[in-house]
Protein backbone atom coordinates (compact mmCIF):
# COMPACT_ATOMS: atom_id res chain seq x y z
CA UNK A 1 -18.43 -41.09 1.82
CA UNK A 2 -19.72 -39.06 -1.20
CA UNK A 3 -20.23 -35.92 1.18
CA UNK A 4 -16.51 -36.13 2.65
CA UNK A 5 -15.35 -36.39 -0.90
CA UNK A 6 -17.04 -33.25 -1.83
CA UNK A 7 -16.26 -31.32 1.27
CA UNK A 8 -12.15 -32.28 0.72
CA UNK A 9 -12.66 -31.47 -3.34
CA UNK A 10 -14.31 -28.25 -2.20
CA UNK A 11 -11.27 -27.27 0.76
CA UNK A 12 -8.77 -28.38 -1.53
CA UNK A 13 -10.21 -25.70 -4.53
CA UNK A 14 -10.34 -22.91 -2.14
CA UNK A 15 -7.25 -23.21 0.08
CA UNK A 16 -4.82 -25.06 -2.41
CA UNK A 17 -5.92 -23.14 -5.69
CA UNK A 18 -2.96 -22.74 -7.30
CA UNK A 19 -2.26 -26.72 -6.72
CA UNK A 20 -5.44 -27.57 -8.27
CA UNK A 21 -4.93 -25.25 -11.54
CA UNK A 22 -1.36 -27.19 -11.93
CA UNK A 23 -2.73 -30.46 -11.99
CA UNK A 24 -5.69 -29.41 -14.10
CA UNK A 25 -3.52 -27.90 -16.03
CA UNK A 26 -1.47 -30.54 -16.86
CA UNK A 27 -4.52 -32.77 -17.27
CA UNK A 28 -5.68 -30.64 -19.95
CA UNK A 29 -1.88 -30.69 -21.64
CA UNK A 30 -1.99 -34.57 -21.48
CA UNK A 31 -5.20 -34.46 -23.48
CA UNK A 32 -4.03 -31.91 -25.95
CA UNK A 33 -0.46 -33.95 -26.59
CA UNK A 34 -3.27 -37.28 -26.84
CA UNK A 35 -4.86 -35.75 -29.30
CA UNK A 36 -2.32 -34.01 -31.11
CA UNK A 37 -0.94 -37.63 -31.41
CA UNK A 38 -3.57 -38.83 -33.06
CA UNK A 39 -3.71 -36.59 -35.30
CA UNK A 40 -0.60 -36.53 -36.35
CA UNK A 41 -0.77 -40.42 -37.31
CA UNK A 42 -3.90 -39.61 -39.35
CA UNK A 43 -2.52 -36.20 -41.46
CA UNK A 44 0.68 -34.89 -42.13
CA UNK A 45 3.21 -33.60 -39.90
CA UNK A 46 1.94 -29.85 -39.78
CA UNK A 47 -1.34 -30.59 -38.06
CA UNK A 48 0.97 -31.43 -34.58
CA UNK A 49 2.35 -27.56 -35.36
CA UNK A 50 -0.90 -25.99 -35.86
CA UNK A 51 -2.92 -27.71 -33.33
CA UNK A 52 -0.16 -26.71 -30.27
CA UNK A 53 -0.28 -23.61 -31.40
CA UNK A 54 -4.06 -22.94 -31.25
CA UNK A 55 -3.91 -25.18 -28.33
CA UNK A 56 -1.28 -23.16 -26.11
């Protein structure tokens, strides 16, 4: 089952690129907003600003 999983991650990254960067992309956003949330509870409001910013 392993193999089939690799061989559909691997024909999914070649033939549905742009797909794949979306999700990932928004995978990576999720994170930075997670963590831009936590840092914002812990500091003051700037550190949201900043952090998008060098983020983006």
């Amino acid at each position: 089952m392993k193999l089939w999983s690799s061989l559909r991650a691997f024909w999914d990254f070649v033939f549905h690129r742009s797909r794949v960067e979306r999700e990932m992309e928004g995978e990576f956003r999720a994170h930075i907003e997670s963590r831009a949330e936590d840092l914002e509870r812990q500091s003051p409001p700037l550190t949201r600003t900043v952090f998008l910013f060098v983020a983006s």
